[in-house]
C-alpha atoms as a PDB file:
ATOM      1  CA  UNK A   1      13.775 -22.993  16.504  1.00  0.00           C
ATOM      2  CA  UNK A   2      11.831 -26.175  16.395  1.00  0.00           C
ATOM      3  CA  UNK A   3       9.599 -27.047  13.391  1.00  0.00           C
ATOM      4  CA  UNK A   4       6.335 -27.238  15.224  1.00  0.00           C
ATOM      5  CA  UNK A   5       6.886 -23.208  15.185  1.00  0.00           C
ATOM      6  CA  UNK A   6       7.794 -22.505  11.615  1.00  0.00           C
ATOM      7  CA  UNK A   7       5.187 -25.168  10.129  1.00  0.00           C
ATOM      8  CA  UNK A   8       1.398 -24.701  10.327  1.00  0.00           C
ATOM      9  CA  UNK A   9      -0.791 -27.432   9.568  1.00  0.00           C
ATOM     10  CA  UNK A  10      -2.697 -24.872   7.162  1.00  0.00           C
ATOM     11  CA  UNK A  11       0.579 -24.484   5.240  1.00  0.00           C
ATOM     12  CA  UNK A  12       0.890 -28.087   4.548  1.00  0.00           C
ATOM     13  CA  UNK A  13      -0.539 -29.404   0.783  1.00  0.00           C
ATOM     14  CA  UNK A  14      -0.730 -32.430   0.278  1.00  0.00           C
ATOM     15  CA  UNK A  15      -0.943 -34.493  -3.696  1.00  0.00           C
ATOM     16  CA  UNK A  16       0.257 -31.401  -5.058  1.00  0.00           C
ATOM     17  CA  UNK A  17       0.288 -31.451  -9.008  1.00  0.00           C
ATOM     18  CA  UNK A  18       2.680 -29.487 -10.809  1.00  0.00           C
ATOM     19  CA  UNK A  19       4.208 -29.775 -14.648  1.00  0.00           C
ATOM     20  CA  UNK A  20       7.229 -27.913 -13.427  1.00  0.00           C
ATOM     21  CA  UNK A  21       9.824 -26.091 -10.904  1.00  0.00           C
ATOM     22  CA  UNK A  22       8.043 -22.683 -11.629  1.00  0.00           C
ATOM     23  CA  UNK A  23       4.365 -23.740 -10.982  1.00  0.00           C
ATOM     24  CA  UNK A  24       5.698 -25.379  -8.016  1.00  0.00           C
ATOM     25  CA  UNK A  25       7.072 -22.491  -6.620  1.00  0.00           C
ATOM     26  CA  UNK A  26       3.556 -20.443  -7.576  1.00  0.00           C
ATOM     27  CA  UNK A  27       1.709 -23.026  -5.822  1.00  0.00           C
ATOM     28  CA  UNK A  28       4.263 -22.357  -3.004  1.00  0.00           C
ATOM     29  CA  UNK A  29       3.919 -18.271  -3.318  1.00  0.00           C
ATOM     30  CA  UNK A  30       0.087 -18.774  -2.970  1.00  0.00           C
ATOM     31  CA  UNK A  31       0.003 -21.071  -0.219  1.00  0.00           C
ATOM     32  CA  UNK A  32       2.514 -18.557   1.849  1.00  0.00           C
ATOM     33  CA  UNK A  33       0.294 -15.681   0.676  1.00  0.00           C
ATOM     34  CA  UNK A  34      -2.897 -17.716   2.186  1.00  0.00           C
ATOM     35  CA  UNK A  35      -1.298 -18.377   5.407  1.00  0.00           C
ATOM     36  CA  UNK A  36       1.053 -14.947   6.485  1.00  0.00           C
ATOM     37  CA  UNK A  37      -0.670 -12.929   4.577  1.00  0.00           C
ATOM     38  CA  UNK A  38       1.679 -12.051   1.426  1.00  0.00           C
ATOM     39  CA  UNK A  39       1.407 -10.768  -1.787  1.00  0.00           C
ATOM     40  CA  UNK A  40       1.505 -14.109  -3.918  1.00  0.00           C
ATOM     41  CA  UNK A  41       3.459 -11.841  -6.697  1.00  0.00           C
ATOM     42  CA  UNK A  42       6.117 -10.462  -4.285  1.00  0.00           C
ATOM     43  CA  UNK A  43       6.490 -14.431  -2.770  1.00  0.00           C
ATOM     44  CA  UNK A  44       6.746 -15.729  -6.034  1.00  0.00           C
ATOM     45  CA  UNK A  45       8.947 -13.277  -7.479  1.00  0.00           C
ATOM     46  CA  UNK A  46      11.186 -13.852  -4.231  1.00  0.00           C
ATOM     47  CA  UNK A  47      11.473 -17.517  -4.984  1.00  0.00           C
ATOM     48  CA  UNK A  48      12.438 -17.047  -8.583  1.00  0.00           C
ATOM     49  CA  UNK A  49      15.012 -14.641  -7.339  1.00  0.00           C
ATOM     50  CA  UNK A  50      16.243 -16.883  -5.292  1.00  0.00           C
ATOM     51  CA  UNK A  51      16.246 -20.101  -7.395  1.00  0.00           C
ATOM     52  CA  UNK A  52      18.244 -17.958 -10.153  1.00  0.00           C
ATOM     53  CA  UNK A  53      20.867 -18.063  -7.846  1.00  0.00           C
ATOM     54  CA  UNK A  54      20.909 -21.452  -7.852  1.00  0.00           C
ATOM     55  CA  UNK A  55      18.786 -24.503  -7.054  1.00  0.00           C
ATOM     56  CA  UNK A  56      17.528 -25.265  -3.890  1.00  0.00           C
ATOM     57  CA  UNK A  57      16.979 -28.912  -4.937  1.00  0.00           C
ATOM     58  CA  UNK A  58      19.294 -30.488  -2.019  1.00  0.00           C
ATOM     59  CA  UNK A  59      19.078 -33.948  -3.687  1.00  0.00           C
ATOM     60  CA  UNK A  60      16.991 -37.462  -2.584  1.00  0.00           C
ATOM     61  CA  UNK A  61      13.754 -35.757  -4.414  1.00  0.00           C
ATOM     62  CA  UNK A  62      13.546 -32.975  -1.655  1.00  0.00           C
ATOM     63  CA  UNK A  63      14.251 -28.916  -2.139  1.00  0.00           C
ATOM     64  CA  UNK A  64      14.595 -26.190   0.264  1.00  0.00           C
ATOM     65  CA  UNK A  65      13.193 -23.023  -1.778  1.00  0.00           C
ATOM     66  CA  UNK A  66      13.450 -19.965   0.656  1.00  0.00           C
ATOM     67  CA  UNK A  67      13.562 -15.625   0.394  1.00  0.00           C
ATOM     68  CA  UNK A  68      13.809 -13.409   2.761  1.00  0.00           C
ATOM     69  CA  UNK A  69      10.249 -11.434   2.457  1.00  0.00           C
ATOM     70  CA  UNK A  70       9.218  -8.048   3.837  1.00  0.00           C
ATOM     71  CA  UNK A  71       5.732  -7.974   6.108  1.00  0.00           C
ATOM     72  CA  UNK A  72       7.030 -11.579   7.404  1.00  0.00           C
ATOM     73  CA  UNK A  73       7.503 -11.264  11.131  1.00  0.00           C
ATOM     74  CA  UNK A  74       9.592 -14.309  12.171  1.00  0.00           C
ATOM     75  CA  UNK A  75      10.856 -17.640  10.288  1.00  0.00           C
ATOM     76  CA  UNK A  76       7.736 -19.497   8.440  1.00  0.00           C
ATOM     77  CA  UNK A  77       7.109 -22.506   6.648  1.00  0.00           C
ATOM     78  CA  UNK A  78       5.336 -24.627   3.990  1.00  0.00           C
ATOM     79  CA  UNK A  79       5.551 -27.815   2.936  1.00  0.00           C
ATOM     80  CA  UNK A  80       4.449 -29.039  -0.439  1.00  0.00           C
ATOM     81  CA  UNK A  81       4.374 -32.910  -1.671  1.00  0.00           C
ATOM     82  CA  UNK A  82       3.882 -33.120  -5.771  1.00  0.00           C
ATOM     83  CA  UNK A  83       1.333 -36.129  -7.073  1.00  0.00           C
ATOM     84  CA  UNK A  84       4.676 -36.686  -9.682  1.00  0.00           C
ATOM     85  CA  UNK A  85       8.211 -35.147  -8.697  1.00  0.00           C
ATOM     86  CA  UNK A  86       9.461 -32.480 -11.075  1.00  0.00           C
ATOM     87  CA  UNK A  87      12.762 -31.580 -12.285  1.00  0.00           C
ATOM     88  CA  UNK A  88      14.452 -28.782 -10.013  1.00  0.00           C
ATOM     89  CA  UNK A  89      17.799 -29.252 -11.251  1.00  0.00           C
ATOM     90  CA  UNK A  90      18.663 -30.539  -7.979  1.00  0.00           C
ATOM     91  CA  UNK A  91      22.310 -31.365  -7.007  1.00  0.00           C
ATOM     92  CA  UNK A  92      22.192 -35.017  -7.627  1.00  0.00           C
ATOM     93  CA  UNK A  93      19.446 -34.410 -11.170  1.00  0.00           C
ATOM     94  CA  UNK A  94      16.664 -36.276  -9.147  1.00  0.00           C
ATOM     95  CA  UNK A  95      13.204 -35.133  -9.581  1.00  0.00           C
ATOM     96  CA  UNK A  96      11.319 -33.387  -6.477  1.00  0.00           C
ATOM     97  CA  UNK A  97       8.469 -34.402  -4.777  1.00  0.00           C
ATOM     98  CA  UNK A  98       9.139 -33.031  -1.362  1.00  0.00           C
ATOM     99  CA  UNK A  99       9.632 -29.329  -0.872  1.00  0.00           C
ATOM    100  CA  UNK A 100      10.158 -27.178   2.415  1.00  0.00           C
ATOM    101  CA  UNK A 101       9.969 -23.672   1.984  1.00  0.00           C
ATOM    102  CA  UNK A 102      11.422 -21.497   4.125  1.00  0.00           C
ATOM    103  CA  UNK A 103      10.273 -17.651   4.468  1.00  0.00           C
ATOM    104  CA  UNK A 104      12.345 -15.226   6.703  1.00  0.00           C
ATOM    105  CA  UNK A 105      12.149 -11.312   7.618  1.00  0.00           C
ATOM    106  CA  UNK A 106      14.240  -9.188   5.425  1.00  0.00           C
ATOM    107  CA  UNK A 107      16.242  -8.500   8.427  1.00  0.00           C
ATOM    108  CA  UNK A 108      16.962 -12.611   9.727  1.00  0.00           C
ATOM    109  CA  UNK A 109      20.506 -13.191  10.027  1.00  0.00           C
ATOM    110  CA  UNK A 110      21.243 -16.356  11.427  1.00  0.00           C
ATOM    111  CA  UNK A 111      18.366 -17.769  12.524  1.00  0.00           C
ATOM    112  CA  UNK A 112      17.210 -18.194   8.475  1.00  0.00           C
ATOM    113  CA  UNK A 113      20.656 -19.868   7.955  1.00  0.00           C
ATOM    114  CA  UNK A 114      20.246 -21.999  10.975  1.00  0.00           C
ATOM    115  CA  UNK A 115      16.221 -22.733   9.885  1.00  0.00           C
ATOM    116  CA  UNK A 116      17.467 -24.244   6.448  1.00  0.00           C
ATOM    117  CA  UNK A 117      20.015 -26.331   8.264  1.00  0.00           C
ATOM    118  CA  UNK A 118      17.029 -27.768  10.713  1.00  0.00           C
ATOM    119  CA  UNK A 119      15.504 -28.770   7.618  1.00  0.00           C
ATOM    120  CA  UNK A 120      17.821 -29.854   5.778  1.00  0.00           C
ATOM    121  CA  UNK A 121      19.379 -32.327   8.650  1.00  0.00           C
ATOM    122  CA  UNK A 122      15.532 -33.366   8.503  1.00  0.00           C
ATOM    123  CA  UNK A 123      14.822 -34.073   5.452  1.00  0.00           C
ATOM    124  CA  UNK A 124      18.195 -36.038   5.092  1.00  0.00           C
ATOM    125  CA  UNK A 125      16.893 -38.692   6.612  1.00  0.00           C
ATOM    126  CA  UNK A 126      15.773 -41.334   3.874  1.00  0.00           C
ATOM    127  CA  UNK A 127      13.194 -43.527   6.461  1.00  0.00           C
ATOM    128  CA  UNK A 128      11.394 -39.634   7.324  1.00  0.00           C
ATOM    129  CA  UNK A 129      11.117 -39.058   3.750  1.00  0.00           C
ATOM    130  CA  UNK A 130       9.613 -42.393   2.909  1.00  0.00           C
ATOM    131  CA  UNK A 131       6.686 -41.517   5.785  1.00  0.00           C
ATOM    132  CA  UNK A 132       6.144 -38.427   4.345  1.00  0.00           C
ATOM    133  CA  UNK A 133       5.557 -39.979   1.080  1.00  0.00           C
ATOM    134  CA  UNK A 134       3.099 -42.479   2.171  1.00  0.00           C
ATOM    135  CA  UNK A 135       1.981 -39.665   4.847  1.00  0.00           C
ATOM    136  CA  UNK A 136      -1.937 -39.646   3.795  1.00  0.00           C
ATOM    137  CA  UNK A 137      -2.798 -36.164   5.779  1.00  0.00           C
ATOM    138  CA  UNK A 138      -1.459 -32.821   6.346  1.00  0.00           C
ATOM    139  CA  UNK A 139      -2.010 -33.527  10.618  1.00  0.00           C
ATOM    140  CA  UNK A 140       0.012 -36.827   9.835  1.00  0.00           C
ATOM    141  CA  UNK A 141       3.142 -34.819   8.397  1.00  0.00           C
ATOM    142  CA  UNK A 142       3.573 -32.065  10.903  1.00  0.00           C
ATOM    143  CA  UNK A 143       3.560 -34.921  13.640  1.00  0.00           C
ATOM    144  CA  UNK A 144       6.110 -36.399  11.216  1.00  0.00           C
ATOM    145  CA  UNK A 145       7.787 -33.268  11.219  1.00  0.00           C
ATOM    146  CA  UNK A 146       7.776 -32.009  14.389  1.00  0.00           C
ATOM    147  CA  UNK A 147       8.494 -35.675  15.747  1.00  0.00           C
ATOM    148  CA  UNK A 148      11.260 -35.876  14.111  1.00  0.00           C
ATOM    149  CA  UNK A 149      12.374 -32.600  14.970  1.00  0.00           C
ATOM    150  CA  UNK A 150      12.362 -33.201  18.161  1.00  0.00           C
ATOM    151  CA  UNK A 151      14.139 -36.951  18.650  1.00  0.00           C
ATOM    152  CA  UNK A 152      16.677 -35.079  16.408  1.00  0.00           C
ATOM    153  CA  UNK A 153      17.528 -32.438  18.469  1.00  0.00           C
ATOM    154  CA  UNK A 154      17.100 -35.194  21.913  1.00  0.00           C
ATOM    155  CA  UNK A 155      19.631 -37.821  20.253  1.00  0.00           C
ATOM    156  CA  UNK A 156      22.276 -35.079  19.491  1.00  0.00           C
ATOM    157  CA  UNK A 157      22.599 -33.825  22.825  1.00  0.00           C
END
């Protein structure tokens, strides 16, 4: 699963302004809704579910929000950068600014477990997360993205 085929450009939002987690995770629910064709109620209330769990904030300003949704077909994608990061209550208490949702079929087993871990392993990476930042289009992040994705998965094999 590369990220090139959970990540469409038209699910990428750039400057992003949010006052906190749960307005970023509307903004999230609406963009999915927009782009596979959701109920922005059911997303959102999938999120929250999930967050309640726990935080997905994974730490370095970045979070991984992600449900399991019914009407989504296979293992989706949006990315999100905030104007000014917000607090998640991330592992290390850093505020956001990056966020990769993840949105899998009720039924994924380990393909949404091994999705997360893609992005995660991505996102670790403190020199891809600096070109994000300064990234000034949503076309210039996927190719970040998917780049990256890519010379990943080349390296470690």
């Amino acid at each position: 699963m590369q990220i090139g085929e959970l990540l469409d450009r038209n699910a990428i939002a750039l400057r992003v302004s949010a006052a906190n987690k749960r307005q970023v995770l509307a903004l999230i629910a609406e963009i999915a809704a927009r782009n596979l064709g959701l109920d922005a109620a059911d997303v959102l209330d999938a999120l929250a579910e999930r967050e309640q769990a726990g935080s997905t904030g994974v730490g370095h300003g970045v979070a991984a929000p992600h449900a399991r949704l019914e009407g989504v077909e296979r293992m989706r994608g949006v990315f999100v950068r905030l104007e000014q990061p917000v607090d998640f209550e991330a592992v290390d208490e850093q505020p956001v600014d990056l966020i990769f949702a993840l949105f899998a079929p009720i039924d994924a087993g380990s393909e949404h477990l091994r999705a997360l871990a893609r992005v995660s392993r991505l996102l670790r990476q403190a020199e891809l997360r600096q070109q994000l930042r300064q990234a000034r289009t949503a076309d210039a992040v996927h190719a970040l993205l998917v780049q990256d994705s890519g010379s990943a998965r080349s390296s470690a094999a």
